[in-house]
N, C-alpha and C. Protein backbone atom coordinates (compact mmCIF):
# COMPACT_ATOMS: atom_id res chain seq x y z
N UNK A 1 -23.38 -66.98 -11.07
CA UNK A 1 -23.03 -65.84 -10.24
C UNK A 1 -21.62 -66.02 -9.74
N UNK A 2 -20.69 -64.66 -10.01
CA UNK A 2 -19.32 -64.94 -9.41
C UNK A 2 -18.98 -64.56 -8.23
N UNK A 3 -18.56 -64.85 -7.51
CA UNK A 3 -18.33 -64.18 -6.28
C UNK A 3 -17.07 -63.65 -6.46
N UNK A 4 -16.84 -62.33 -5.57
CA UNK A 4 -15.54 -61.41 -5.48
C UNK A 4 -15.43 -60.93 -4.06
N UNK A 5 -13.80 -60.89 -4.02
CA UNK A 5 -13.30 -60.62 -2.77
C UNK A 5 -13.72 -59.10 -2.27
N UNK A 6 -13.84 -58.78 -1.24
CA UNK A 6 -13.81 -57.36 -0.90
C UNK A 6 -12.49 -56.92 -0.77
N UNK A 7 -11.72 -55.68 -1.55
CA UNK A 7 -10.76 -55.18 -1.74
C UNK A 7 -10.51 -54.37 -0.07
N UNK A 8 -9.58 -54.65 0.25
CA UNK A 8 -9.64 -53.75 1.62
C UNK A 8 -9.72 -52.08 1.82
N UNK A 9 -10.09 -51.81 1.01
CA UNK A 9 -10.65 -50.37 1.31
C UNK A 9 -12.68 -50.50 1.17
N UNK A 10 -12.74 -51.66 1.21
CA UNK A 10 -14.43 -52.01 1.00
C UNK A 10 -14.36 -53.19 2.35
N UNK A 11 -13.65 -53.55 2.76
CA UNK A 11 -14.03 -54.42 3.80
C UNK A 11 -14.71 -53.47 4.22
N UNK A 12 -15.76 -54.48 5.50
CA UNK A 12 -16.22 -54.00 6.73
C UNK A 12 -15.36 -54.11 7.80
N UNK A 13 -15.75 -52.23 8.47
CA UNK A 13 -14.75 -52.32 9.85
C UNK A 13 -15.43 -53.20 10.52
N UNK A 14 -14.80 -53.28 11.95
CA UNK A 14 -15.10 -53.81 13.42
C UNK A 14 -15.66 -53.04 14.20
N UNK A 15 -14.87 -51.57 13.89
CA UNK A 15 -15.01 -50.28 14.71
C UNK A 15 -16.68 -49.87 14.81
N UNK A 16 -17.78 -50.08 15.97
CA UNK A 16 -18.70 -49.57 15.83
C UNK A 16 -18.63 -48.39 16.74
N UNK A 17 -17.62 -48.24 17.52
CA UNK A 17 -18.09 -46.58 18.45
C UNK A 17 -17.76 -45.39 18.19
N UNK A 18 -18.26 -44.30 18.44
CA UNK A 18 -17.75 -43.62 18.46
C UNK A 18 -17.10 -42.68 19.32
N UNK A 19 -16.38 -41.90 18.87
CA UNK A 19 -15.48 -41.47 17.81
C UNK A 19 -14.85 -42.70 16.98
N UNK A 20 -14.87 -42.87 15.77
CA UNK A 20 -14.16 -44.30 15.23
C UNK A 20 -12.94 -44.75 15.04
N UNK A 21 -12.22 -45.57 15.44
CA UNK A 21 -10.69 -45.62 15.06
C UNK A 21 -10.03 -45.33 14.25
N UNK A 22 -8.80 -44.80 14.54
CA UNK A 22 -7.94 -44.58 12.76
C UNK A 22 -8.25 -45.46 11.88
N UNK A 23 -7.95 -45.09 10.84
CA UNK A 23 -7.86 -46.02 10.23
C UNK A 23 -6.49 -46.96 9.68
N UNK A 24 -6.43 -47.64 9.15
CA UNK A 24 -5.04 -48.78 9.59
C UNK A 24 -3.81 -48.05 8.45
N UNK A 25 -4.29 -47.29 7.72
CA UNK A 25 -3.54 -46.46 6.61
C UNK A 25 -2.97 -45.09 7.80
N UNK A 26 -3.14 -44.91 8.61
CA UNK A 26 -3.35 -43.61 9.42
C UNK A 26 -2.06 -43.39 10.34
N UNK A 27 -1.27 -42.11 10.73
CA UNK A 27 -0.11 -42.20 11.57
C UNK A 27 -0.11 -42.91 12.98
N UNK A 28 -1.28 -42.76 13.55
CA UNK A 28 -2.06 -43.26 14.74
C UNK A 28 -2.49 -44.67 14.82
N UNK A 29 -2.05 -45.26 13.88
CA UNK A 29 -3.23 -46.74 13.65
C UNK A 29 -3.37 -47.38 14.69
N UNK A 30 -1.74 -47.45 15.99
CA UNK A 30 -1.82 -48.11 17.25
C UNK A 30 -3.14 -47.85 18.16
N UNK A 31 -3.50 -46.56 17.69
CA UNK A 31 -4.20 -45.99 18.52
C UNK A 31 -6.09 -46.74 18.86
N UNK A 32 -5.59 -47.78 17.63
CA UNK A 32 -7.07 -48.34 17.43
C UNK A 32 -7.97 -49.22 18.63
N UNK A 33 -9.13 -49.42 19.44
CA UNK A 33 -8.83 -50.45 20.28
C UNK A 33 -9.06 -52.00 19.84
N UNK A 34 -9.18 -53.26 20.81
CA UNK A 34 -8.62 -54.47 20.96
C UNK A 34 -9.94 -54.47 20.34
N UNK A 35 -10.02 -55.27 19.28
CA UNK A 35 -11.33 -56.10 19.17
C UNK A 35 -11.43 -57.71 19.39
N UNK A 36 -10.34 -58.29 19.38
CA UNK A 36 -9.77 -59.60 20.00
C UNK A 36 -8.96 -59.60 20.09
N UNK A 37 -8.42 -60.33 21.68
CA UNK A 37 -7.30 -60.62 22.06
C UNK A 37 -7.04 -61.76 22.44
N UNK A 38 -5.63 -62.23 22.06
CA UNK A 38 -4.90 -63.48 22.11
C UNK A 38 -3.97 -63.57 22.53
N UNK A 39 -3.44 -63.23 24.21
CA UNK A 39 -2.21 -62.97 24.87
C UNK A 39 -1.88 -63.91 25.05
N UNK A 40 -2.42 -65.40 25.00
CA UNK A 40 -1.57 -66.55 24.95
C UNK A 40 -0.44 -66.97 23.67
N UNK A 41 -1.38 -66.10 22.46
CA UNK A 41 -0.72 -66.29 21.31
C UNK A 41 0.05 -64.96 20.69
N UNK A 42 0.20 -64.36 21.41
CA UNK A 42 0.73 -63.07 21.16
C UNK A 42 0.37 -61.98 20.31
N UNK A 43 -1.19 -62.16 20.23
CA UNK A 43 -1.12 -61.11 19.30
C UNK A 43 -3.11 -60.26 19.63
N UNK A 44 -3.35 -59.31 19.05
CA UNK A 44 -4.66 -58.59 18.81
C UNK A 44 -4.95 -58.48 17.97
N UNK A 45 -6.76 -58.15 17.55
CA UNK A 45 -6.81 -57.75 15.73
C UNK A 45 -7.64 -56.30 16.44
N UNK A 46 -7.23 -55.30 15.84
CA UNK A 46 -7.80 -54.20 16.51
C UNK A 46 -8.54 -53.61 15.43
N UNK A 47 -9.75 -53.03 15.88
CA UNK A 47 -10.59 -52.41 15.06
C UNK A 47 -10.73 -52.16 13.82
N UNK A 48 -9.32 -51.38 13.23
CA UNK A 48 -8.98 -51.09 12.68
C UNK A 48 -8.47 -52.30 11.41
N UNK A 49 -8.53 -53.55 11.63
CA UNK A 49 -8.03 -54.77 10.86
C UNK A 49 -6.60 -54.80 11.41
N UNK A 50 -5.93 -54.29 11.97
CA UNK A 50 -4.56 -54.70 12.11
C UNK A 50 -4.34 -55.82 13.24
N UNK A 51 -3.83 -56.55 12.80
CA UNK A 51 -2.80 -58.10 13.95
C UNK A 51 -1.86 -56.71 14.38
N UNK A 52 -1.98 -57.11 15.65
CA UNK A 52 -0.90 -56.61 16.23
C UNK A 52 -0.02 -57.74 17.81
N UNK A 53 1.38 -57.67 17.44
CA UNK A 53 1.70 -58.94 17.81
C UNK A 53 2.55 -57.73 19.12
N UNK A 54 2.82 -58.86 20.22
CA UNK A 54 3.15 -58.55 21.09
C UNK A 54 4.63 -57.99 21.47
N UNK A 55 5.46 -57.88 19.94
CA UNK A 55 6.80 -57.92 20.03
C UNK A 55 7.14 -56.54 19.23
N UNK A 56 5.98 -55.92 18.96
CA UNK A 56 5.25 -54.50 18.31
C UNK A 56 5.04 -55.01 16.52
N UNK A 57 5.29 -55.69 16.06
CA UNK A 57 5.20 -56.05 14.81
C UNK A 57 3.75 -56.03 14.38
N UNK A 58 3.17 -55.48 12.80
CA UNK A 58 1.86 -55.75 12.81
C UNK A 58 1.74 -56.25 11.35
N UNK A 59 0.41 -56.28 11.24
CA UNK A 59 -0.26 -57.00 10.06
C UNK A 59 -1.27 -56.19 9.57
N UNK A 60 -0.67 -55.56 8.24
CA UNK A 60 -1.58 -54.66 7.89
C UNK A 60 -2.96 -55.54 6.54
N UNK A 61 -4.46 -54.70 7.25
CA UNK A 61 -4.81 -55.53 6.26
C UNK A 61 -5.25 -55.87 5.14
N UNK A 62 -4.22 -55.18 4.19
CA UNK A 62 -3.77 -55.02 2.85
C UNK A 62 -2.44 -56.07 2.87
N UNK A 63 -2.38 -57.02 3.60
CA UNK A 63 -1.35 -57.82 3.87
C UNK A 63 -0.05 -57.30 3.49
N UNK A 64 0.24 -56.44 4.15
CA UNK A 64 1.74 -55.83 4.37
C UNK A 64 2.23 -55.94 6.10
N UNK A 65 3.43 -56.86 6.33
CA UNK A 65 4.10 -56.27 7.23
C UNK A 65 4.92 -55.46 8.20
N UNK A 66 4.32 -54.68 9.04
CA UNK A 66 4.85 -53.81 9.35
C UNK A 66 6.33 -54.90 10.61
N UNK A 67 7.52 -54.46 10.71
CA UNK A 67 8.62 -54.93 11.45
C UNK A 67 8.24 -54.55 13.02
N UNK A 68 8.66 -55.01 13.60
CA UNK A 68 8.53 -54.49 15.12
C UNK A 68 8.90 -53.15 15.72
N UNK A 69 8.76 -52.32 16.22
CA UNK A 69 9.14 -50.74 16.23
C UNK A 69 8.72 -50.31 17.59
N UNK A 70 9.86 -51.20 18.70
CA UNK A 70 10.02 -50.59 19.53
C UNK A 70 10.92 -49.64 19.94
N UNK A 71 9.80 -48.53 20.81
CA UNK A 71 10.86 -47.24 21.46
C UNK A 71 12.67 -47.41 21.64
N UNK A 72 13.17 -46.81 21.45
CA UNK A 72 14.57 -46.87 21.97
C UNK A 72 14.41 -46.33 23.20
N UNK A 73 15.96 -47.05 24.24
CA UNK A 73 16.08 -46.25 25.32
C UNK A 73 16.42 -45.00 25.19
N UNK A 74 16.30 -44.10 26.48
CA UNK A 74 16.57 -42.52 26.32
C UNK A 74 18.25 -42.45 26.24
């Protein structure tokens, strides 16, 4: 018997409530909530599978990095 990875559009979410979180492909993805948090280590994995680090940078999880993308001043 072989075993195989789950492709991330087959993972299992985190997200059990509803209404359910974006999803991490989604314009909104921030919008997901905390499913663990690690403010000592700077970072969250939110519902949605995304690391999200405290410096706005994330971890998408299709392992792509998103750069940090904070607001500009007005």
């Amino acid at each position: 018997m072989t075993m195989m990875a789950a492709k991330p559009s087959q993972a299992p979410r985190a997200c059990k409530h509803i209404p359910c979180c974006p999803e991490a492909s989604a314009p909104d993805r921030d919008a997901a909530s905390i499913y663990v948090s690690r403010p000592e280590q700077g970072w969250s994995l939110l519902c949605n599978g995304i690391v999200s680090f405290e410096d706005t940078g994330e971890l998408l999880p299709d392992g792509r990095a998103i750069a940090p993308h904070r607001p500009t001043d007005p």
